[in-house]
PDB file of N, CA and C in Angstrom:
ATOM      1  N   UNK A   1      -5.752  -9.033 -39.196  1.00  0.00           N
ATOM      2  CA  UNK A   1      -4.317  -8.923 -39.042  1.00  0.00           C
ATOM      3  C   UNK A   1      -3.871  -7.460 -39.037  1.00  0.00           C
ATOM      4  N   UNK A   2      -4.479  -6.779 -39.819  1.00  0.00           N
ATOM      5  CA  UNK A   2      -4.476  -5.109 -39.875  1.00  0.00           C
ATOM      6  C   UNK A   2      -4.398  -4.722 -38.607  1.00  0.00           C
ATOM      7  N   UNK A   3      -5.690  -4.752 -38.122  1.00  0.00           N
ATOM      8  CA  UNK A   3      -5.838  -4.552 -36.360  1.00  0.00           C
ATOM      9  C   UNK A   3      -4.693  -4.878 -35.356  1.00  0.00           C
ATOM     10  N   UNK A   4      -4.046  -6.214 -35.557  1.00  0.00           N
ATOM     11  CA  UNK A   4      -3.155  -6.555 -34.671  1.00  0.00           C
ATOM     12  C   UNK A   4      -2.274  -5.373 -34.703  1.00  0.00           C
ATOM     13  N   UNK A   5      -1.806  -5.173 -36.287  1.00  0.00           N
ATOM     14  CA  UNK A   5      -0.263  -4.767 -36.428  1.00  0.00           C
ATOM     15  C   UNK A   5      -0.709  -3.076 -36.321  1.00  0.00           C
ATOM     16  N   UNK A   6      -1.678  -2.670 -36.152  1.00  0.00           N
ATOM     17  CA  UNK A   6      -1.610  -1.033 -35.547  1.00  0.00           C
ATOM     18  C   UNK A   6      -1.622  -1.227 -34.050  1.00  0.00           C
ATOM     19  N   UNK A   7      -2.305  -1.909 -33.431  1.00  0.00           N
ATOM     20  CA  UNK A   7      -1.906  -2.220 -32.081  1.00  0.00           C
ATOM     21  C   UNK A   7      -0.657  -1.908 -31.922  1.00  0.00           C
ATOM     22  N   UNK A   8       0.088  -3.308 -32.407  1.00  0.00           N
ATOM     23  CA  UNK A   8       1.424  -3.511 -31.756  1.00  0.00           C
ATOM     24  C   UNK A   8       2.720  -2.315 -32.241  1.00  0.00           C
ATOM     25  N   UNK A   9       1.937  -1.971 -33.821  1.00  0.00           N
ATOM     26  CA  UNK A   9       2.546  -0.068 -34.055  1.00  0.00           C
ATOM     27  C   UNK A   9       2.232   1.080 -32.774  1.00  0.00           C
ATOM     28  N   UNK A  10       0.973   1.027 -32.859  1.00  0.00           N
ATOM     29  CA  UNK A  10       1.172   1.787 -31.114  1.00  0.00           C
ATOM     30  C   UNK A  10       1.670   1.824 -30.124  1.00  0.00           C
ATOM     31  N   UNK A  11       1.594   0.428 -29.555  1.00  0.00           N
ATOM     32  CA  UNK A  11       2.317  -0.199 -28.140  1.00  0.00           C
ATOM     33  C   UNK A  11       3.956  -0.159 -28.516  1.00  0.00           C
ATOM     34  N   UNK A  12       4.401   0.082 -29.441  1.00  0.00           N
ATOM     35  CA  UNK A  12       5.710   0.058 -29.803  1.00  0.00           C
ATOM     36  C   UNK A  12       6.276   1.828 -29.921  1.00  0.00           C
ATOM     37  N   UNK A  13       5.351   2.627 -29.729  1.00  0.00           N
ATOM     38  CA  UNK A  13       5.533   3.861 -30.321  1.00  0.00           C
ATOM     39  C   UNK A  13       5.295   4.821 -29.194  1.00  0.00           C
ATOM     40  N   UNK A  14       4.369   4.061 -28.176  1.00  0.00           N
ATOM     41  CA  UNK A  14       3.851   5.234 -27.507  1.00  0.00           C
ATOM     42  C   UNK A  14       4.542   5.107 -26.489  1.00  0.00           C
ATOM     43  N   UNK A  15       5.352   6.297 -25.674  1.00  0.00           N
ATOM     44  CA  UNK A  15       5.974   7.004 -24.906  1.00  0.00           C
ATOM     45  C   UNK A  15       5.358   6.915 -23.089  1.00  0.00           C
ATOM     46  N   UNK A  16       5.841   5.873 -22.451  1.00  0.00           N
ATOM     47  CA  UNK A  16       5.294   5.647 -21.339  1.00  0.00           C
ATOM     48  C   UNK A  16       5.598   6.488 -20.476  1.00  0.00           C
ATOM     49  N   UNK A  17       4.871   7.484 -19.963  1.00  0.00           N
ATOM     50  CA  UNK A  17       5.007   8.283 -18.964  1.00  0.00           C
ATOM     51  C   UNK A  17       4.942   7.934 -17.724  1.00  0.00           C
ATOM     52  N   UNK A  18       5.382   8.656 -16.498  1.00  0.00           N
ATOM     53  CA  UNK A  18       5.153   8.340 -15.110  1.00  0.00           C
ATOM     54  C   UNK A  18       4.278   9.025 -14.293  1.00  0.00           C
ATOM     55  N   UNK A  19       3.313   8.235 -13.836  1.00  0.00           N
ATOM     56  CA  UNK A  19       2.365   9.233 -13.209  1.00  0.00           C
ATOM     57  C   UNK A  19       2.376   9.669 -11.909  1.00  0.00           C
ATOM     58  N   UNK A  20       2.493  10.565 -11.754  1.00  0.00           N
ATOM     59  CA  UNK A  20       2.883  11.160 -10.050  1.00  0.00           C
ATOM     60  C   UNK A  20       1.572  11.086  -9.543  1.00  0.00           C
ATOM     61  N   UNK A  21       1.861  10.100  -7.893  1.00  0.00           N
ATOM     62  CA  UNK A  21       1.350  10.031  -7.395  1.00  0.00           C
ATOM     63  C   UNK A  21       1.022  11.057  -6.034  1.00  0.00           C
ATOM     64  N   UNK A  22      -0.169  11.599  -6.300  1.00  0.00           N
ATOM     65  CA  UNK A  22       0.023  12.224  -4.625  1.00  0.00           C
ATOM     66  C   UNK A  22      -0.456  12.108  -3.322  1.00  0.00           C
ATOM     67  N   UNK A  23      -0.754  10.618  -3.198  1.00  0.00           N
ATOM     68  CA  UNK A  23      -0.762  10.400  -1.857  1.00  0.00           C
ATOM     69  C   UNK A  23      -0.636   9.170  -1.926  1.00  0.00           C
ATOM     70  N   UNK A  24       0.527   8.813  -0.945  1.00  0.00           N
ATOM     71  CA  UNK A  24       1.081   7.800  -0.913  1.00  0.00           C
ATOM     72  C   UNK A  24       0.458   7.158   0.374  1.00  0.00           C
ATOM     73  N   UNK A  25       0.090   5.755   0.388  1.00  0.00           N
ATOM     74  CA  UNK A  25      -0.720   4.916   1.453  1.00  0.00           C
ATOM     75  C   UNK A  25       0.697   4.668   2.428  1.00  0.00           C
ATOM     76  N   UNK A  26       1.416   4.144   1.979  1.00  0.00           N
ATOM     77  CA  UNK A  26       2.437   3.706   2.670  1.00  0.00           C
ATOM     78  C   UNK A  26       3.055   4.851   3.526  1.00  0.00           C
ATOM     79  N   UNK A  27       3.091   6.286   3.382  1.00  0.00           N
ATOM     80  CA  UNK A  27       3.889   7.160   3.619  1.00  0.00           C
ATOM     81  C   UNK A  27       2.794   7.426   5.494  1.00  0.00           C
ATOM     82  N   UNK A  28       1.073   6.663   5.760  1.00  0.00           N
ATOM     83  CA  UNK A  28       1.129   6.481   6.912  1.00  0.00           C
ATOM     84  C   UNK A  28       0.908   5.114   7.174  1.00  0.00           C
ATOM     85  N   UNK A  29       1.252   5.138   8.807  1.00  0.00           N
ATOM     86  CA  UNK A  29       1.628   4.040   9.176  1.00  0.00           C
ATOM     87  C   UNK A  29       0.637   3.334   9.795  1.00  0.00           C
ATOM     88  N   UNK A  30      -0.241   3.618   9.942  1.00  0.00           N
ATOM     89  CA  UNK A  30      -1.577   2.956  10.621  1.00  0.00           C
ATOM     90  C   UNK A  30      -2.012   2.292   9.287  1.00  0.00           C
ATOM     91  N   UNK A  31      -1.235   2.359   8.043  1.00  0.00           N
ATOM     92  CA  UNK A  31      -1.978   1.818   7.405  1.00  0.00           C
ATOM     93  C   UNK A  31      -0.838   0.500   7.184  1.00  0.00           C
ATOM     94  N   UNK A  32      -0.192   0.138   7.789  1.00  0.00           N
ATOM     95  CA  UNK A  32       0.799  -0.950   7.802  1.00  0.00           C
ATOM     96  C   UNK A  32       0.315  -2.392   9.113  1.00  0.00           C
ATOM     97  N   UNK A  33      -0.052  -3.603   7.948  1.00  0.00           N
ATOM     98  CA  UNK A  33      -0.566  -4.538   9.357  1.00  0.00           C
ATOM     99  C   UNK A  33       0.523  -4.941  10.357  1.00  0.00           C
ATOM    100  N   UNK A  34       2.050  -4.975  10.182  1.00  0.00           N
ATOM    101  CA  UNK A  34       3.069  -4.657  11.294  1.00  0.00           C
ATOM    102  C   UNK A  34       4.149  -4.693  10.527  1.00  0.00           C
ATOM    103  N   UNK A  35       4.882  -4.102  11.361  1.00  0.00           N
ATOM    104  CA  UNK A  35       6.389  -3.999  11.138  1.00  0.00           C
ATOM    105  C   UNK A  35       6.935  -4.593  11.423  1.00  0.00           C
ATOM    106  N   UNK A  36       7.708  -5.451  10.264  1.00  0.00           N
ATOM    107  CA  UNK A  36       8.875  -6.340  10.732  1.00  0.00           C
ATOM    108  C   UNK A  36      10.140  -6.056  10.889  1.00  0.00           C
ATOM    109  N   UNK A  37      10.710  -4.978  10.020  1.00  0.00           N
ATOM    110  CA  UNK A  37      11.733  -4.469  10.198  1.00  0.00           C
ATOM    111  C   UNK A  37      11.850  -3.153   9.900  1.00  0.00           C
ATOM    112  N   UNK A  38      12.749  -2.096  10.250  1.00  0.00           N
ATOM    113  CA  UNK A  38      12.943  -0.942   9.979  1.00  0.00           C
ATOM    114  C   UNK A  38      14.245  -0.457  10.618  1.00  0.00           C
ATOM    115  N   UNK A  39      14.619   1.052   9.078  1.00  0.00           N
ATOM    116  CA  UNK A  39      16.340   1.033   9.686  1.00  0.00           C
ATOM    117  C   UNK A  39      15.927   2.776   8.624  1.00  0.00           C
ATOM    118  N   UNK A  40      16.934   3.591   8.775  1.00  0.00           N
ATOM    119  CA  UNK A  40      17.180   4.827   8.001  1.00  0.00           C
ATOM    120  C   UNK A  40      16.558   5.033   6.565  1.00  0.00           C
ATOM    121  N   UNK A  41      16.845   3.384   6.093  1.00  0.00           N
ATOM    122  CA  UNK A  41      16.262   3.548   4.817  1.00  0.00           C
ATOM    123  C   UNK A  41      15.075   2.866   4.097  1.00  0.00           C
ATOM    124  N   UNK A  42      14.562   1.651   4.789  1.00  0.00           N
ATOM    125  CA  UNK A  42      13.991   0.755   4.296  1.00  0.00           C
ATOM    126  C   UNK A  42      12.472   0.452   6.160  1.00  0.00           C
ATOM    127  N   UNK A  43      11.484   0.192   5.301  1.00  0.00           N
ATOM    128  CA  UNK A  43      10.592  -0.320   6.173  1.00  0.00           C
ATOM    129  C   UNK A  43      10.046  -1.731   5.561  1.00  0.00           C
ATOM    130  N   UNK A  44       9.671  -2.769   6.578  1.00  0.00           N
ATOM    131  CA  UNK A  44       9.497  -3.976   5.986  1.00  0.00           C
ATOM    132  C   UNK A  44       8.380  -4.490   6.491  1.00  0.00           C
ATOM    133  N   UNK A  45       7.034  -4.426   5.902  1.00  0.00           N
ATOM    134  CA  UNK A  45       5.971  -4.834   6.678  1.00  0.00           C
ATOM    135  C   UNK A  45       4.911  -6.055   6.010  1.00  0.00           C
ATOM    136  N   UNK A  46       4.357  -6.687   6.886  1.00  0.00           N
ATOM    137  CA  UNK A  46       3.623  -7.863   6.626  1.00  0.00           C
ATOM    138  C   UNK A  46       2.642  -7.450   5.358  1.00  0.00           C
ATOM    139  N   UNK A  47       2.885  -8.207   4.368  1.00  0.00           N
ATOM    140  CA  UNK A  47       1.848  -7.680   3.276  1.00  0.00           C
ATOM    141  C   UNK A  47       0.181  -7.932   4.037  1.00  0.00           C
ATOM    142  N   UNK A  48      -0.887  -7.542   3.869  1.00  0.00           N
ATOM    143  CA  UNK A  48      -1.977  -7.799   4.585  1.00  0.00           C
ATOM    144  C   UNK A  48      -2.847  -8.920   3.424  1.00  0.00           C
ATOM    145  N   UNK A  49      -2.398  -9.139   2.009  1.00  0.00           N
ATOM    146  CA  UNK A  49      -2.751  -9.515   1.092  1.00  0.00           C
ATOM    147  C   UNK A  49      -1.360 -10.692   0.877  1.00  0.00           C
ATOM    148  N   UNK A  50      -1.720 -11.950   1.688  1.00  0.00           N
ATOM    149  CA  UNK A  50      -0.663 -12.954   1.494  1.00  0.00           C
ATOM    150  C   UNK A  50      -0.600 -13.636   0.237  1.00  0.00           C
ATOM    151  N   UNK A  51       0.190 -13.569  -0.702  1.00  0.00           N
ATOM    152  CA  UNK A  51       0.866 -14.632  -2.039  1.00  0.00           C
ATOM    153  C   UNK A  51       1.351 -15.604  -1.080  1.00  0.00           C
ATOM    154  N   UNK A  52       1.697 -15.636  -0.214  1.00  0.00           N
ATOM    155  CA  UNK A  52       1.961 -17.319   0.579  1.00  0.00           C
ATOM    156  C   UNK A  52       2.292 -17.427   1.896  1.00  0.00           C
ATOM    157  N   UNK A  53       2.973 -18.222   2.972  1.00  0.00           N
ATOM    158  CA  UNK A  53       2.334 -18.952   3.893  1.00  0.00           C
ATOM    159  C   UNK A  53       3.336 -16.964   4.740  1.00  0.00           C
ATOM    160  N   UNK A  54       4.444 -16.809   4.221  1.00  0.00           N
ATOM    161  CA  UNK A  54       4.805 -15.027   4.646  1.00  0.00           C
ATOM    162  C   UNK A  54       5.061 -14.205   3.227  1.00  0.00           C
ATOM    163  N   UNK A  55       4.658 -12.869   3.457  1.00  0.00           N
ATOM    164  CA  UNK A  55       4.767 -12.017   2.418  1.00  0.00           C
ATOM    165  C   UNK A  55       5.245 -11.157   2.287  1.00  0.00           C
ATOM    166  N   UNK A  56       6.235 -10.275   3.087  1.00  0.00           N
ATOM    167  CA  UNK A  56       6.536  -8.985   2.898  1.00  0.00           C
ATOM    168  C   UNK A  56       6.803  -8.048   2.205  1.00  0.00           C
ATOM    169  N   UNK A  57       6.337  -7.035   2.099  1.00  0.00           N
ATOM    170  CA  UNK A  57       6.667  -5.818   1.351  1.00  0.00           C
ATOM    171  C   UNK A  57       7.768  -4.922   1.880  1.00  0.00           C
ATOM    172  N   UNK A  58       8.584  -4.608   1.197  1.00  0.00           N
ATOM    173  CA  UNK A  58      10.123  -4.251   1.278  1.00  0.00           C
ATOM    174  C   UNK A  58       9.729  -2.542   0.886  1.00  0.00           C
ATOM    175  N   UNK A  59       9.946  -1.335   1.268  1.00  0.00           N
ATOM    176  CA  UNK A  59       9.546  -0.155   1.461  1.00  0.00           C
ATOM    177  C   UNK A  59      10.915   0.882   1.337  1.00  0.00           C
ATOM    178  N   UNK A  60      11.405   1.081   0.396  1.00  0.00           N
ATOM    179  CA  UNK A  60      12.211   2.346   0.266  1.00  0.00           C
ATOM    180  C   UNK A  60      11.884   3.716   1.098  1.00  0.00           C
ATOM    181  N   UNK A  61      12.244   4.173   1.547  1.00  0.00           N
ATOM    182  CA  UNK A  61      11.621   5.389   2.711  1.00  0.00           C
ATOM    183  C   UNK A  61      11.938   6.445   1.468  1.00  0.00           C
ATOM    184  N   UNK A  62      12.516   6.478   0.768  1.00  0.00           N
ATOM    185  CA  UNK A  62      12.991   7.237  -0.446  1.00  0.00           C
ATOM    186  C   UNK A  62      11.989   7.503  -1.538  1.00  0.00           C
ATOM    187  N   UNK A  63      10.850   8.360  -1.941  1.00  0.00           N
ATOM    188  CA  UNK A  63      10.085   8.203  -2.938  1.00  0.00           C
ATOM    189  C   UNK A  63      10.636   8.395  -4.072  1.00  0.00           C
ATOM    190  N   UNK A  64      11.891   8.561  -4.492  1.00  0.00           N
ATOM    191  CA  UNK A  64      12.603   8.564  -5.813  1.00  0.00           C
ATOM    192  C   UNK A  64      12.484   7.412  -6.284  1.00  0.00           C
ATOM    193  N   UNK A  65      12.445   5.687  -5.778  1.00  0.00           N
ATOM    194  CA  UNK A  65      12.189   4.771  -6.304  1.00  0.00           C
ATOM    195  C   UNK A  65      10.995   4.378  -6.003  1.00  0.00           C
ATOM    196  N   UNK A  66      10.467   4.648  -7.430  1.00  0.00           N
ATOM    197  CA  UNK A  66       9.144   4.025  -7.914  1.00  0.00           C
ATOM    198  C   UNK A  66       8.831   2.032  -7.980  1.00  0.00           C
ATOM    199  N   UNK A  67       9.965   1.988  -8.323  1.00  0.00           N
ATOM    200  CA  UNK A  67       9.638   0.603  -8.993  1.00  0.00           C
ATOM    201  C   UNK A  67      11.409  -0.023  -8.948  1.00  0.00           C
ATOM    202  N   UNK A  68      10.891  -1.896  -8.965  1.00  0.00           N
ATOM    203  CA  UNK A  68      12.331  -2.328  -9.217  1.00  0.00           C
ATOM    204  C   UNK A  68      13.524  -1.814 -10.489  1.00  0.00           C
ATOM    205  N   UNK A  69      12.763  -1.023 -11.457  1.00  0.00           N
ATOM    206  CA  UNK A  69      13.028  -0.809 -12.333  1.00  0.00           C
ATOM    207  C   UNK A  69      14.193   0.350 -12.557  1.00  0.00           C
ATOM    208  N   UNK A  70      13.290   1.592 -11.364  1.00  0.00           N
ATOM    209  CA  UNK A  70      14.221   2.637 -11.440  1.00  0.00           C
ATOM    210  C   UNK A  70      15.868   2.523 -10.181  1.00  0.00           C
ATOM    211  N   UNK A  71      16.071   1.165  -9.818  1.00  0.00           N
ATOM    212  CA  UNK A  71      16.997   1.136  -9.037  1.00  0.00           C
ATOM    213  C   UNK A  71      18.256   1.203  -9.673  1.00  0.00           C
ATOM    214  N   UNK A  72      19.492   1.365  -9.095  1.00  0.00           N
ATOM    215  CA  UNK A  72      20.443   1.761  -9.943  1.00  0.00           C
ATOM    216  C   UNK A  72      21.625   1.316  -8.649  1.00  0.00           C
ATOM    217  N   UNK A  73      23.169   1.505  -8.953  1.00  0.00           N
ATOM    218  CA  UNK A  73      24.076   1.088  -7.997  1.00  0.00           C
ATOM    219  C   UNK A  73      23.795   1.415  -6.374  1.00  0.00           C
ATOM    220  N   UNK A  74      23.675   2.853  -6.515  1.00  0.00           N
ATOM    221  CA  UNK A  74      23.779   3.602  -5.066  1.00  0.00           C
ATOM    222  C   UNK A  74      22.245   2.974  -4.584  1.00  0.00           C
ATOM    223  N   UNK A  75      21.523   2.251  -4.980  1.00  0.00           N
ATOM    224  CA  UNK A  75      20.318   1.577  -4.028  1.00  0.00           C
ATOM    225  C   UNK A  75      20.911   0.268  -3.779  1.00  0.00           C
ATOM    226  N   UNK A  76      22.534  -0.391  -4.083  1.00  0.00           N
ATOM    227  CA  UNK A  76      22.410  -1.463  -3.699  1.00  0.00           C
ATOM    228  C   UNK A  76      22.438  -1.792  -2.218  1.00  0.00           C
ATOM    229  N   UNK A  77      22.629  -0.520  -1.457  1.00  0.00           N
ATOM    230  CA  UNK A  77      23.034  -0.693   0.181  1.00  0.00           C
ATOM    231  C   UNK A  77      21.903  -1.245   0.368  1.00  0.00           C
ATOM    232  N   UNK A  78      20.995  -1.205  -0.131  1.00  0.00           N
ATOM    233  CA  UNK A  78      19.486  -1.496   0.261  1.00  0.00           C
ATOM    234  C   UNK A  78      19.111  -2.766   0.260  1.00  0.00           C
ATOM    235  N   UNK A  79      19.677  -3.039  -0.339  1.00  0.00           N
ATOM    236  CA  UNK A  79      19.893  -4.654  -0.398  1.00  0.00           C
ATOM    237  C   UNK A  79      20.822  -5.865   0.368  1.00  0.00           C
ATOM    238  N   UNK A  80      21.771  -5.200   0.875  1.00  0.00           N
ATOM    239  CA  UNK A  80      22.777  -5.736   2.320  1.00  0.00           C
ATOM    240  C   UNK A  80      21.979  -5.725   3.475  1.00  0.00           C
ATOM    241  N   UNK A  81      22.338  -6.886   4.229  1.00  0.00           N
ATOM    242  CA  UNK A  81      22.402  -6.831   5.534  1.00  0.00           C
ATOM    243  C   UNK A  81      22.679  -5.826   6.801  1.00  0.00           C
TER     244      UNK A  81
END
């Protein structure tokens, strides 16, 4: 039980950093199996790794967003039609 509770003292304590990435796969395009959509801000391409019968991956052209996480108001255009 000792063990657990320094674990979960750690995982509770330690300071998640962000790791910069420097080379981004997505940033070329030969490495995309097609494009379904694309506009100023967003690229939308066939995942090549299907979770189901369609998959797409939704692509911020913006590398400021990392993750669903770091989105905030001014990314909601991104999300309209």
């Amino acid at each position: 039980m000792e063990t657990l509770r320094r674990i979960f003292h750690y995982l509770t304590h330690l300071e998640w950093t962000e790791q910069k990435q420097h080379v981004c796969i997505f940033c070329d395009r030969k490495n995309f199996a097609e494009i379904v959509y694309e506009d100023a801000q967003i690229v939308v391409i066939n995942n090549r790794r299907l979770a189901g019968q369609t998959h797409w991956l939704i692509l911020p052209k913006e590398h400021a967003v990392r993750d669903i996480e770091n989105l905030n108001s001014s990314h909601l255009k991104l999300c309209k039609p």
